[in-house]
C-alpha atoms as a PDB file:
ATOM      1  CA  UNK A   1      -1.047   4.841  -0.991  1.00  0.00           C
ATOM      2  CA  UNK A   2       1.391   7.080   0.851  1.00  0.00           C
ATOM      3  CA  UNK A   3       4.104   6.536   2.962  1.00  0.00           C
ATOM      4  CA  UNK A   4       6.888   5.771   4.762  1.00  0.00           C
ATOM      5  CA  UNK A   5      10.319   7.294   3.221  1.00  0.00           C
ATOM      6  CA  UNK A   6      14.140   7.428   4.397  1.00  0.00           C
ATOM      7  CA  UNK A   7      13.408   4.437   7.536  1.00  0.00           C
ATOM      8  CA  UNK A   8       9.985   5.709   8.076  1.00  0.00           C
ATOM      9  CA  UNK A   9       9.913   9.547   7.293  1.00  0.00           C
ATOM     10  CA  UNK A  10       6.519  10.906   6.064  1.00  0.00           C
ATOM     11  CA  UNK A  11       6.808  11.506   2.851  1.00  0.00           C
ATOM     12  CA  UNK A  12       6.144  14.977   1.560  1.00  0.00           C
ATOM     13  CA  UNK A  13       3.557  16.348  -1.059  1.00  0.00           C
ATOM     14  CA  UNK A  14       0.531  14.327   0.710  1.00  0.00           C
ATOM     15  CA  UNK A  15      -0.646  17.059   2.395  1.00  0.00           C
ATOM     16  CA  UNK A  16      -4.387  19.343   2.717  1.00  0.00           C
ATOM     17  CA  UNK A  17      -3.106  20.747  -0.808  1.00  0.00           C
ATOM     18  CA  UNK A  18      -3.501  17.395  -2.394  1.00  0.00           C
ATOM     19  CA  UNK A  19      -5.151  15.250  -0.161  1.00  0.00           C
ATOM     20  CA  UNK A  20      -8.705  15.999  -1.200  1.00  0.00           C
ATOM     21  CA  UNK A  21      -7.928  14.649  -4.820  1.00  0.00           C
ATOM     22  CA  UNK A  22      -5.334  12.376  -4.120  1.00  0.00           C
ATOM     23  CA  UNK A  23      -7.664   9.340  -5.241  1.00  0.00           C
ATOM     24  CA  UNK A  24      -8.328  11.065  -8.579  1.00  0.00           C
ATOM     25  CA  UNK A  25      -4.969  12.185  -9.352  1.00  0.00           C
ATOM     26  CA  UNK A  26      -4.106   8.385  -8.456  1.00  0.00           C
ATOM     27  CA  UNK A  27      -6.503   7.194 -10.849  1.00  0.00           C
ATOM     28  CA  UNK A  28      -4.943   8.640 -13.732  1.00  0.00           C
ATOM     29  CA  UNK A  29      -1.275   7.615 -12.286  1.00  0.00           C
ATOM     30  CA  UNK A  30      -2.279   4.392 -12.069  1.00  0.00           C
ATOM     31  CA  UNK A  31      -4.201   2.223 -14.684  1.00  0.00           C
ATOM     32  CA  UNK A  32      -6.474  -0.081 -12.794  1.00  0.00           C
ATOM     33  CA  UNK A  33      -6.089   1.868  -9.235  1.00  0.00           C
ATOM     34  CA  UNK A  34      -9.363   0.426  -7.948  1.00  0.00           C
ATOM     35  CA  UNK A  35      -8.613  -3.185  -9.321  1.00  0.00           C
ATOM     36  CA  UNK A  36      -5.506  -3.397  -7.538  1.00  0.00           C
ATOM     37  CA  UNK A  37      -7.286  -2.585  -4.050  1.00  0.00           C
ATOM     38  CA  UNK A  38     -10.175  -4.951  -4.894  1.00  0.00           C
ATOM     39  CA  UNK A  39      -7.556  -8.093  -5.572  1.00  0.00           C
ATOM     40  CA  UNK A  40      -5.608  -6.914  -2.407  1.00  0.00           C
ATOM     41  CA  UNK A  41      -8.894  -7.461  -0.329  1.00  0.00           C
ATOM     42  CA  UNK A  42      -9.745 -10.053  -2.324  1.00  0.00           C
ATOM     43  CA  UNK A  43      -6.427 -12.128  -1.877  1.00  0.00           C
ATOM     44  CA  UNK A  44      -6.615 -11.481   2.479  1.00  0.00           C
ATOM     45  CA  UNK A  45     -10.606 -12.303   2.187  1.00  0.00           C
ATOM     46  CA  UNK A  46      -9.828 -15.301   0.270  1.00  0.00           C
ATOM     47  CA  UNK A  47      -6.794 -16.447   2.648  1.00  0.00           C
ATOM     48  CA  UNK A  48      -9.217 -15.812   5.562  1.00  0.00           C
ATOM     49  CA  UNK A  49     -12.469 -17.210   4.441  1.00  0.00           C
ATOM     50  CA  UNK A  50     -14.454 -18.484   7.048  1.00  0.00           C
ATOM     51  CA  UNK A  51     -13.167 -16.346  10.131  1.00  0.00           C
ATOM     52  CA  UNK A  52     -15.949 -14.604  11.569  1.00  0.00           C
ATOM     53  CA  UNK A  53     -13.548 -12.591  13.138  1.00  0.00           C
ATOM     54  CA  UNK A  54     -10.273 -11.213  12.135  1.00  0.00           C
ATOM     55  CA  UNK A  55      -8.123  -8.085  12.754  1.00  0.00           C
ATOM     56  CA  UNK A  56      -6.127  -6.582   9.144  1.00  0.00           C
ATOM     57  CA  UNK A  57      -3.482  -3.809   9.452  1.00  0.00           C
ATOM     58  CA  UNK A  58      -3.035  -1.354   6.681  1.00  0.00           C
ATOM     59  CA  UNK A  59       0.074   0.567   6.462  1.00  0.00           C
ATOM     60  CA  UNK A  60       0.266   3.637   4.332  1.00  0.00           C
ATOM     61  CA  UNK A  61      -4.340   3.916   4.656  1.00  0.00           C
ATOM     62  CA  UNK A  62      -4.275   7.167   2.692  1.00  0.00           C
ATOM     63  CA  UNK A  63      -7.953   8.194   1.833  1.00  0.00           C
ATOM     64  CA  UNK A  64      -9.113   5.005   3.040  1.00  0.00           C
ATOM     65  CA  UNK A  65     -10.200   3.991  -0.290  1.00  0.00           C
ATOM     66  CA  UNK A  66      -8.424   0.672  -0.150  1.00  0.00           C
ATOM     67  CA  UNK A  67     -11.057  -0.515   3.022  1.00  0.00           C
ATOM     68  CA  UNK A  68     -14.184   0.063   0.606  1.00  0.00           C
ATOM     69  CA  UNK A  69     -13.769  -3.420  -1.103  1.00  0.00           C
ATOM     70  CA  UNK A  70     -14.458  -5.182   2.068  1.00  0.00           C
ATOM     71  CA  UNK A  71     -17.713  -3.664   1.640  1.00  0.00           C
ATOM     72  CA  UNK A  72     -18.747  -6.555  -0.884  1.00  0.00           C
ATOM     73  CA  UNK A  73     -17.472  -9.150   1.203  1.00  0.00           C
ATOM     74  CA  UNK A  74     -19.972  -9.100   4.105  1.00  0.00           C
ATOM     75  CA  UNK A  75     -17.053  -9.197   6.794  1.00  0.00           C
ATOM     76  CA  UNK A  76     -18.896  -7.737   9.959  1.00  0.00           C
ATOM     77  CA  UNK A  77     -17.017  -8.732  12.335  1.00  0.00           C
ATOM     78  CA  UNK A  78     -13.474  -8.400  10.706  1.00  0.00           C
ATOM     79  CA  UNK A  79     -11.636  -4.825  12.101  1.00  0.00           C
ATOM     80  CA  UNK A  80      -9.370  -2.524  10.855  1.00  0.00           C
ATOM     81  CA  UNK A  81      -6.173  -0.506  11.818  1.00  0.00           C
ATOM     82  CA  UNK A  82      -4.769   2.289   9.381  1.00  0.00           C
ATOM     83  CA  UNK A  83      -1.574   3.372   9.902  1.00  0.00           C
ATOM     84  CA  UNK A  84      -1.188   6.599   7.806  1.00  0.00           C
ATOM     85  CA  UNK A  85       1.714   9.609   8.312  1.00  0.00           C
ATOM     86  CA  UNK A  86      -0.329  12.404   6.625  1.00  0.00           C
ATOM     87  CA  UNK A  87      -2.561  14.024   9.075  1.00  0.00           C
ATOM     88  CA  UNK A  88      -4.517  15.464   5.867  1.00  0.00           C
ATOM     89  CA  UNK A  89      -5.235  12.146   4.148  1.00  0.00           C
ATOM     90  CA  UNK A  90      -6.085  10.771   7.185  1.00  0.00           C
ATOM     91  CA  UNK A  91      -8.909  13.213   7.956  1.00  0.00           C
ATOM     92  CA  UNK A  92     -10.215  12.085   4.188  1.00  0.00           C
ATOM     93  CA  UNK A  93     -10.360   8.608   5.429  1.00  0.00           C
ATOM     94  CA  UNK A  94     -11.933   9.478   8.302  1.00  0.00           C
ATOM     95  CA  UNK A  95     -14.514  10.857   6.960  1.00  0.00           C
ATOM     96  CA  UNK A  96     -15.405   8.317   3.735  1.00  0.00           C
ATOM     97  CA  UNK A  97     -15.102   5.457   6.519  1.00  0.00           C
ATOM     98  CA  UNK A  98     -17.646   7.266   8.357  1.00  0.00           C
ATOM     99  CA  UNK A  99     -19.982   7.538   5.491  1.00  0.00           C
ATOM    100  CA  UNK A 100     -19.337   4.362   4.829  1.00  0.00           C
ATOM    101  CA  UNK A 101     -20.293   2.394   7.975  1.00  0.00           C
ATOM    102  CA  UNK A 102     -16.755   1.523   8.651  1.00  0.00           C
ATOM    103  CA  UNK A 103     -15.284   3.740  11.147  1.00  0.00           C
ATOM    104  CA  UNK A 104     -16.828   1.887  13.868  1.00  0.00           C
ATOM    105  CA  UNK A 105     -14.670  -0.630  13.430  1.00  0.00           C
ATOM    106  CA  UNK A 106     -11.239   0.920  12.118  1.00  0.00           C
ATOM    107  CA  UNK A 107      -8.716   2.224  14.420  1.00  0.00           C
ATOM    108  CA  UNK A 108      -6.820   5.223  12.802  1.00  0.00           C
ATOM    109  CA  UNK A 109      -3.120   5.934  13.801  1.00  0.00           C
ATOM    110  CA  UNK A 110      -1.347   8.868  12.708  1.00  0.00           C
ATOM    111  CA  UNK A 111       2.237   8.512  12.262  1.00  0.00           C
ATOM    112  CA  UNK A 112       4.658   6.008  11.257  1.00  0.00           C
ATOM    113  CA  UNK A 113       4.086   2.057  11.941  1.00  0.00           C
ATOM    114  CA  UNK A 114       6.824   1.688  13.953  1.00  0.00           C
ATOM    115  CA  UNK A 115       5.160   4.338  16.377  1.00  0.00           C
ATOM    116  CA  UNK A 116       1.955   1.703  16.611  1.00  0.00           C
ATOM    117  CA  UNK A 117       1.374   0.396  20.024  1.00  0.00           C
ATOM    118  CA  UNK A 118       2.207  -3.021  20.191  1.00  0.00           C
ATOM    119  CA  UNK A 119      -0.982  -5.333  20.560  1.00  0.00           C
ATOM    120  CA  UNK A 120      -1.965  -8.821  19.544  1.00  0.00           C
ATOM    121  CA  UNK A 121      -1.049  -9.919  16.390  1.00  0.00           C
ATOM    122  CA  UNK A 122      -2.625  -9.161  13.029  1.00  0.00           C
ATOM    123  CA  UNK A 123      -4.317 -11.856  11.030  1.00  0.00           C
ATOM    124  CA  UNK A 124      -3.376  -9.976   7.576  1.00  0.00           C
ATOM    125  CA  UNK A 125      -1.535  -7.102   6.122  1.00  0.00           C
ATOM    126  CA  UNK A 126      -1.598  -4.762   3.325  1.00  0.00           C
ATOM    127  CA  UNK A 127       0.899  -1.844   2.109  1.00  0.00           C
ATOM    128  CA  UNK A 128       0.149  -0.318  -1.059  1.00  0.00           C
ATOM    129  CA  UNK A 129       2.383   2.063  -2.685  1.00  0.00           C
ATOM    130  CA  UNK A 130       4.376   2.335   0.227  1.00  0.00           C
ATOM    131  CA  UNK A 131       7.648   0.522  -0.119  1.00  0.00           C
ATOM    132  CA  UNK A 132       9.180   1.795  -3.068  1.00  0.00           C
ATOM    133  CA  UNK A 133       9.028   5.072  -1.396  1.00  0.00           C
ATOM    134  CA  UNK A 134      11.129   3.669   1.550  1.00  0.00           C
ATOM    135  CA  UNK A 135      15.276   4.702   0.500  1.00  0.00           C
ATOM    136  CA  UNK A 136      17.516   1.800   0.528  1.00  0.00           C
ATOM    137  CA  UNK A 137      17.511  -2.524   1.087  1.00  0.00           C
ATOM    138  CA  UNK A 138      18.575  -2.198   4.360  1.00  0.00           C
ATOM    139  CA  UNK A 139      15.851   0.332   5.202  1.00  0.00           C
ATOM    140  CA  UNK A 140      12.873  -1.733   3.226  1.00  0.00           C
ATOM    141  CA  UNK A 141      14.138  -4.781   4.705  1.00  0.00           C
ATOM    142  CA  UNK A 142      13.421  -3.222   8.158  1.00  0.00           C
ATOM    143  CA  UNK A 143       9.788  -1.830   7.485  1.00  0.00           C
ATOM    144  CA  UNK A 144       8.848  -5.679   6.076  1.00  0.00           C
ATOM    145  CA  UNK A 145      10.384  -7.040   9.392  1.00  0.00           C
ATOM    146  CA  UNK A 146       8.516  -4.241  11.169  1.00  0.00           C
ATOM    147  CA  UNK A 147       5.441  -5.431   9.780  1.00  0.00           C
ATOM    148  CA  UNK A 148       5.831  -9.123  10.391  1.00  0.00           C
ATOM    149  CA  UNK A 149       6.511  -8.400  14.167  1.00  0.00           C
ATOM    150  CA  UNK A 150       3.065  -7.611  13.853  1.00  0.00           C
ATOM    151  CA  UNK A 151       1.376 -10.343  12.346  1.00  0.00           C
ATOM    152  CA  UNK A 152      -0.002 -13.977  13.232  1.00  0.00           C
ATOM    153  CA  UNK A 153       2.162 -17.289  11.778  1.00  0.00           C
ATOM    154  CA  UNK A 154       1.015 -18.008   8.410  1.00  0.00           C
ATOM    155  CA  UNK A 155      -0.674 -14.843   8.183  1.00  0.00           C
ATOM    156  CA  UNK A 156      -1.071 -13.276   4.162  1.00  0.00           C
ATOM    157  CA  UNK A 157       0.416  -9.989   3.484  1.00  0.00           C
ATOM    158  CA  UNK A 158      -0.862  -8.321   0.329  1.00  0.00           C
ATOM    159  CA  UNK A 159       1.659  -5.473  -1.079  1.00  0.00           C
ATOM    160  CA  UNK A 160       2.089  -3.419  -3.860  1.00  0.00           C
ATOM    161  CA  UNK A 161       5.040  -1.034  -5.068  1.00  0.00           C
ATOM    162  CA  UNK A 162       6.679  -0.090  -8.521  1.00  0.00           C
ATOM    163  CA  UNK A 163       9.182  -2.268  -8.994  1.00  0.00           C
ATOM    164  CA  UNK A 164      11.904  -2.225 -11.908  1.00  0.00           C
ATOM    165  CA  UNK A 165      12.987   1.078 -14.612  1.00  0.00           C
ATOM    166  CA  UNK A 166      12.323  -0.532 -17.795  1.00  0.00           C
ATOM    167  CA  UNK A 167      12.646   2.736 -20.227  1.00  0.00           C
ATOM    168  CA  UNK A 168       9.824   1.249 -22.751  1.00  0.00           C
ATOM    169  CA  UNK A 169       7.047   0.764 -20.167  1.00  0.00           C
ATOM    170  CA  UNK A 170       8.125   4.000 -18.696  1.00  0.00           C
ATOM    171  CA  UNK A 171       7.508   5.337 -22.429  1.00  0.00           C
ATOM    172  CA  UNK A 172       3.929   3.836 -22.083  1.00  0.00           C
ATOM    173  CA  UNK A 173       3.071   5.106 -18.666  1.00  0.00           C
ATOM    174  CA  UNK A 174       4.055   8.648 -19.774  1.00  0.00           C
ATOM    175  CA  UNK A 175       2.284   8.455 -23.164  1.00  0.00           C
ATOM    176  CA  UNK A 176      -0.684   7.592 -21.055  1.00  0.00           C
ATOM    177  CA  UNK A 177      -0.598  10.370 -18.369  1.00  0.00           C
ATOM    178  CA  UNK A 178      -0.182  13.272 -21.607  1.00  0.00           C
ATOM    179  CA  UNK A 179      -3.269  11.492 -22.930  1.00  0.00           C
ATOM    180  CA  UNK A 180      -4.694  12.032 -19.562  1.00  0.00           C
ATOM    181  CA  UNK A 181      -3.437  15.763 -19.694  1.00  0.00           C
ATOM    182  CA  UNK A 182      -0.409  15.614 -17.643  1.00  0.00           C
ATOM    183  CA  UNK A 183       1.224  18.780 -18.330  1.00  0.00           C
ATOM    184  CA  UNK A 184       5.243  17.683 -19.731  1.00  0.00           C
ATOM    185  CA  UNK A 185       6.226  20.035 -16.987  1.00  0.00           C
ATOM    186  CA  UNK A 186       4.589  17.324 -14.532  1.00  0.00           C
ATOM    187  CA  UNK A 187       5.876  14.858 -16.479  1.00  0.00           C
ATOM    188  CA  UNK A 188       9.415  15.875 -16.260  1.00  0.00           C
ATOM    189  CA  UNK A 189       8.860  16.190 -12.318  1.00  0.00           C
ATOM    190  CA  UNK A 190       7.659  12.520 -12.246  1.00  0.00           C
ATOM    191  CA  UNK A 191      10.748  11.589 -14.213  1.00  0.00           C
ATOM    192  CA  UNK A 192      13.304  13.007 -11.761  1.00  0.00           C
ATOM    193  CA  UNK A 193      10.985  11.910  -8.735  1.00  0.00           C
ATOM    194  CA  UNK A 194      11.134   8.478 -10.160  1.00  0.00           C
ATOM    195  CA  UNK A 195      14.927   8.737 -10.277  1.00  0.00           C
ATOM    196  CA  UNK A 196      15.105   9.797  -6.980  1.00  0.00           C
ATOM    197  CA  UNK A 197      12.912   6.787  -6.054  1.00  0.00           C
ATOM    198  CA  UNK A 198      15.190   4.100  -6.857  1.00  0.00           C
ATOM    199  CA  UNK A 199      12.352   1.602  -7.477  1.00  0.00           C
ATOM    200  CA  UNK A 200      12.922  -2.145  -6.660  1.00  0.00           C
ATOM    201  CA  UNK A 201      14.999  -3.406  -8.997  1.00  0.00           C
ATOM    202  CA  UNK A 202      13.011  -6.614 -10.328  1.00  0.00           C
ATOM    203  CA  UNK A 203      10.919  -9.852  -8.614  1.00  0.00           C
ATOM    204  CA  UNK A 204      13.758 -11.250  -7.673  1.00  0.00           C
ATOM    205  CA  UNK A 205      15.244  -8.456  -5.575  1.00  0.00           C
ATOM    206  CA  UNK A 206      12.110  -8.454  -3.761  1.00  0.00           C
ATOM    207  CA  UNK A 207      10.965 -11.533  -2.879  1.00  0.00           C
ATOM    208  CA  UNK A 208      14.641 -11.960  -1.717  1.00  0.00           C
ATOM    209  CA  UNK A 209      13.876  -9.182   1.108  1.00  0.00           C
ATOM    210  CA  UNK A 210      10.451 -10.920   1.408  1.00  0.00           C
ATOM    211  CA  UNK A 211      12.946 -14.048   2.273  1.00  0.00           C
ATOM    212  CA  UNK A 212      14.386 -11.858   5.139  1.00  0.00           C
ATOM    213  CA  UNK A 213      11.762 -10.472   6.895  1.00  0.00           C
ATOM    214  CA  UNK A 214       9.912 -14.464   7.142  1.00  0.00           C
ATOM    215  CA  UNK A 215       7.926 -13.889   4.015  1.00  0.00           C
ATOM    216  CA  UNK A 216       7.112 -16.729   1.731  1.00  0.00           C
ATOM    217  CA  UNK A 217       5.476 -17.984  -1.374  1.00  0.00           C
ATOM    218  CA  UNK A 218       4.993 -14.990  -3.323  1.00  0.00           C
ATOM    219  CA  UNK A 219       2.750 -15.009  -6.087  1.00  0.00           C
ATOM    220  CA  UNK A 220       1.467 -12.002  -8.378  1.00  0.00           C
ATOM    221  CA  UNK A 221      -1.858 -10.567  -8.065  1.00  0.00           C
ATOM    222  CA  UNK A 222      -2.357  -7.545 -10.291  1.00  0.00           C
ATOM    223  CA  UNK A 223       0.323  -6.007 -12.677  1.00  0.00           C
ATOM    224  CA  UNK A 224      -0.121  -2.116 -14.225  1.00  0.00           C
ATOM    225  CA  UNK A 225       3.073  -1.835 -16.404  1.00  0.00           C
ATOM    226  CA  UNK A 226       5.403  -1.292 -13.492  1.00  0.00           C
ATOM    227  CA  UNK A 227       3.113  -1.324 -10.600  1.00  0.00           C
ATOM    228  CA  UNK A 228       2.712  -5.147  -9.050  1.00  0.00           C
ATOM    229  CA  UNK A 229       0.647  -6.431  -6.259  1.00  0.00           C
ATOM    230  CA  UNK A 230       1.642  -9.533  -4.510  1.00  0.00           C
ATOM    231  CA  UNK A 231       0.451 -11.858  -2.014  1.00  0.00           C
ATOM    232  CA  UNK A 232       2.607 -13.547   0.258  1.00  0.00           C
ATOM    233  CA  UNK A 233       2.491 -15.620   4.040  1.00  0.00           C
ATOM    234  CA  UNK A 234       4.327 -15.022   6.948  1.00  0.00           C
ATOM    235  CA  UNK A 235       6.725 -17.992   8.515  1.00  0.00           C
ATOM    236  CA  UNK A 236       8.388 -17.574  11.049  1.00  0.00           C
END
């Protein structure tokens, strides 16, 4: 869950320093991390049931932890790309793919995804966490477009982002992470990086930029106070 900042910039603080405890320190940030990865691969299994084969980009791969779902879904012949800026949470992923049997058949790319080699189209997507750390519509609006360049007709894209500043569920989440033993020092950081963030304003504002990059029929997978996963299809 890393990922592409101002129009595609790596963002910073994802580095060897953090890397190694990334999904951890994600764990805590985010009430039902591993949930939201298992309806993600749940929602593109479900959407592609029956394919024997079937190709799924993943923008922002991080650790890899959001590929070990497919694990349960005895998918042999589906394969992988992982598009991930951090050169350091890469070589995590690297290696828990490898221990997991799924390296064979994931193709790692280090950089942003507009510096992908073009090849045939995808039959699914995922980005999580990535969006809301992209700065500005016009620039989010571009990375969705980017990604359905890449993808099949009526292929399902499975994202998730914060999305909204509502002060009260902000209250919760931070109650929370001091439960958790986030320092109010931390806190505060989180607070202005937040701020600087400029999450997605509500539902509406994004499905209307799903609207503009060919994406339709959004529906909600997985909600952690302001943390939503959707599903939607691309039409062209």
């Amino acid at each position: 869950m890393t990922h592409d900042h101002s129009a595609h910039a790596p963002v910073h603080g994802f580095g060897a320093d953090r890397a190694p405890h990334y999904d951890a320190q994600a764990a805590v940030s985010l009430a039902g991390y591993q949930a939201a990865y298992e309806l993600g691969v749940s929602a593109l299994a479900a959407h592609l049931d029956g394919q024997e084969t079937a190709s799924l980009l993943h923008v922002g791969l991080g650790t890899g932890a959001e590929l070990m779902p497919y694990l349960r879904f005895n998918v042999p012949g589906w394969r992988f790309t992982g598009v991930e800026p951090s050169g350091a949470m890469l070589e995590v992923a690297r290696k828990r793919l490898e221990a997991e049997g799924l390296l064979a058949r994931t193709e790692l790319h280090e950089g942003e995804l507009r510096t992908l080699p073009q090849g045939p189209p995808f039959d699914g997507v995922q980005l999580m966490g990535v969006l809301h750390h992209v700065e500005g519509e016009e620039a989010r609006i571009e990375l969705l477009r980017e990604v359905t360049r890449r993808l099949k007709p009526g292929a399902p894209l499975v994202l998730g982002c914060r999305i909204g500043q509502d002060p009260e569920l902000t209250n919760i989440e931070f109650r929370r992470l001091r439960a958790y033993g986030v320092t109010r020092e931390k806190l505060e950081a989180r607070s202005q990086a937040m701020t600087k963030m400029q999450p997605i304003g509500s539902d509406a504002a994004l499905f209307a930029m799903f609207a503009q990059a060919g994406l339709v029929q959004p529906k909600t997978l997985f909600v952690s106070l302001q943390y939503k996963v959707v599903l939607a299809r691309f039409a062209p």
